[in-house]
C-alpha atoms as a PDB file:
ATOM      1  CA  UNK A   1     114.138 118.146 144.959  1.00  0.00           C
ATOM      2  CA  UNK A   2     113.110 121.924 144.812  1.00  0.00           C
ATOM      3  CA  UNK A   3     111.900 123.735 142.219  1.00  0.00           C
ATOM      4  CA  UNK A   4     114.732 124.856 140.294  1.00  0.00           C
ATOM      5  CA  UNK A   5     116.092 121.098 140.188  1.00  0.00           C
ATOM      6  CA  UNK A   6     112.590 119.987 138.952  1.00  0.00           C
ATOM      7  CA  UNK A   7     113.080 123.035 136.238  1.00  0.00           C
ATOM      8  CA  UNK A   8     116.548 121.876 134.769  1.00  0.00           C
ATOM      9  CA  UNK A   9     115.629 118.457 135.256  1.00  0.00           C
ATOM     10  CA  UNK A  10     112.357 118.951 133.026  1.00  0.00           C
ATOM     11  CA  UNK A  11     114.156 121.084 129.976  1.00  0.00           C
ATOM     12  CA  UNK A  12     117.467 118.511 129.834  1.00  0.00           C
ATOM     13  CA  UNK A  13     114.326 115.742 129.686  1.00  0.00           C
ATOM     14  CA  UNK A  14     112.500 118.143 126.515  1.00  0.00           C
ATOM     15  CA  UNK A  15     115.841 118.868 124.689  1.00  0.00           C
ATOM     16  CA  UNK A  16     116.921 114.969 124.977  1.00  0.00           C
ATOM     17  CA  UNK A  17     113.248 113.962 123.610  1.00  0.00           C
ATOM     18  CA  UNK A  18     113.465 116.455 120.938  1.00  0.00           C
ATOM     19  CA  UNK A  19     117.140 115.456 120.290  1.00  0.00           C
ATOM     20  CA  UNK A  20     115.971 111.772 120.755  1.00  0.00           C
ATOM     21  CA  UNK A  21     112.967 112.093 117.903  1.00  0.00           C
ATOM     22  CA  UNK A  22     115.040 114.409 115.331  1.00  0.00           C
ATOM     23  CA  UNK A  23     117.908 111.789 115.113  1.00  0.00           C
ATOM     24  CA  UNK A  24     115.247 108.919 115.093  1.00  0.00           C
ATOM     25  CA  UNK A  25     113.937 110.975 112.021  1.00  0.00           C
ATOM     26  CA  UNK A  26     117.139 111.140 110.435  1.00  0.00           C
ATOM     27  CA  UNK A  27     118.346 108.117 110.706  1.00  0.00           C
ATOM     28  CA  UNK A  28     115.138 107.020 108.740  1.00  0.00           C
ATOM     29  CA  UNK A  29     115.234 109.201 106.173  1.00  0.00           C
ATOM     30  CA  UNK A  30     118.793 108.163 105.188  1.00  0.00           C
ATOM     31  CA  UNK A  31     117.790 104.479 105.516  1.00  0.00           C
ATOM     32  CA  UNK A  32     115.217 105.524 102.773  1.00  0.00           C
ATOM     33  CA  UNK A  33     117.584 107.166 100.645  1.00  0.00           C
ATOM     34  CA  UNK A  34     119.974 104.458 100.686  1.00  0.00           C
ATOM     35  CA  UNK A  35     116.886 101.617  99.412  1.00  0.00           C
ATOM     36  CA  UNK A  36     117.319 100.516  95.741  1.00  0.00           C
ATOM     37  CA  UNK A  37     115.025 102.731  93.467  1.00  0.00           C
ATOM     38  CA  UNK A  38     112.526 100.127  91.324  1.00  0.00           C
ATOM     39  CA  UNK A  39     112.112 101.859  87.894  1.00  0.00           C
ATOM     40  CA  UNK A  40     109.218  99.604  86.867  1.00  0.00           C
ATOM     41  CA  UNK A  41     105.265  99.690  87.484  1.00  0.00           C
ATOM     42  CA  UNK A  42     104.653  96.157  89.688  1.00  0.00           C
ATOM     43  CA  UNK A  43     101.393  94.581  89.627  1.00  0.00           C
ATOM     44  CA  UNK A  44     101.499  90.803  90.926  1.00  0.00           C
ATOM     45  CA  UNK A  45     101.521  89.489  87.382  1.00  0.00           C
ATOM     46  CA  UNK A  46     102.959  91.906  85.361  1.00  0.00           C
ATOM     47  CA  UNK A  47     106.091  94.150  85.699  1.00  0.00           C
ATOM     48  CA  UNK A  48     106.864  96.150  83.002  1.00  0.00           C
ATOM     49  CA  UNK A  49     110.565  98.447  82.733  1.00  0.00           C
ATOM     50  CA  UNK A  50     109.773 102.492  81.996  1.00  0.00           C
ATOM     51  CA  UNK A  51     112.505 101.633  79.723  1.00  0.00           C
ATOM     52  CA  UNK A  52     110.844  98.777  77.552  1.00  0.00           C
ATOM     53  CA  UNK A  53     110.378  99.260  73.340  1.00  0.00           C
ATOM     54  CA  UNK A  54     107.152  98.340  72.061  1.00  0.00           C
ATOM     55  CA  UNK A  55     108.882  95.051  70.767  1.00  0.00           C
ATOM     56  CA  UNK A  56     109.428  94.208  74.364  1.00  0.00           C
ATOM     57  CA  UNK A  57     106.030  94.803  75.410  1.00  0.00           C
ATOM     58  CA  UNK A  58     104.221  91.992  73.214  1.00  0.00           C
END
């Protein structure tokens, strides 16, 4: 291989890394979107709704 081959060779390898980590990346962030949202503060024993009344809090 010559130089100019090694060149090429090196920037198609960095653009299909960079290509290669920014999808990875994406991909993620819409799995994270797409999780159920928990509206509720989760301890092990207690789990109370941001949307409880007092009553339901006794």
């Amino acid at each position: 291989m010559n130089i100019k081959t090694r060149r090429y060779l090196a920037i198609f390898l960095t653009c299909g890394a960079t290509l290669a980590l920014y999808g990875t990346a994406a991909y993620r962030v819409e799995q994270a979107r797409q999780l159920p949202r928990v509206y509720a503060s989760c301890s092990l024993e207690h789990c109370i709704p941001h949307s409880a009344t007092l009553n339901a809090l006794r």
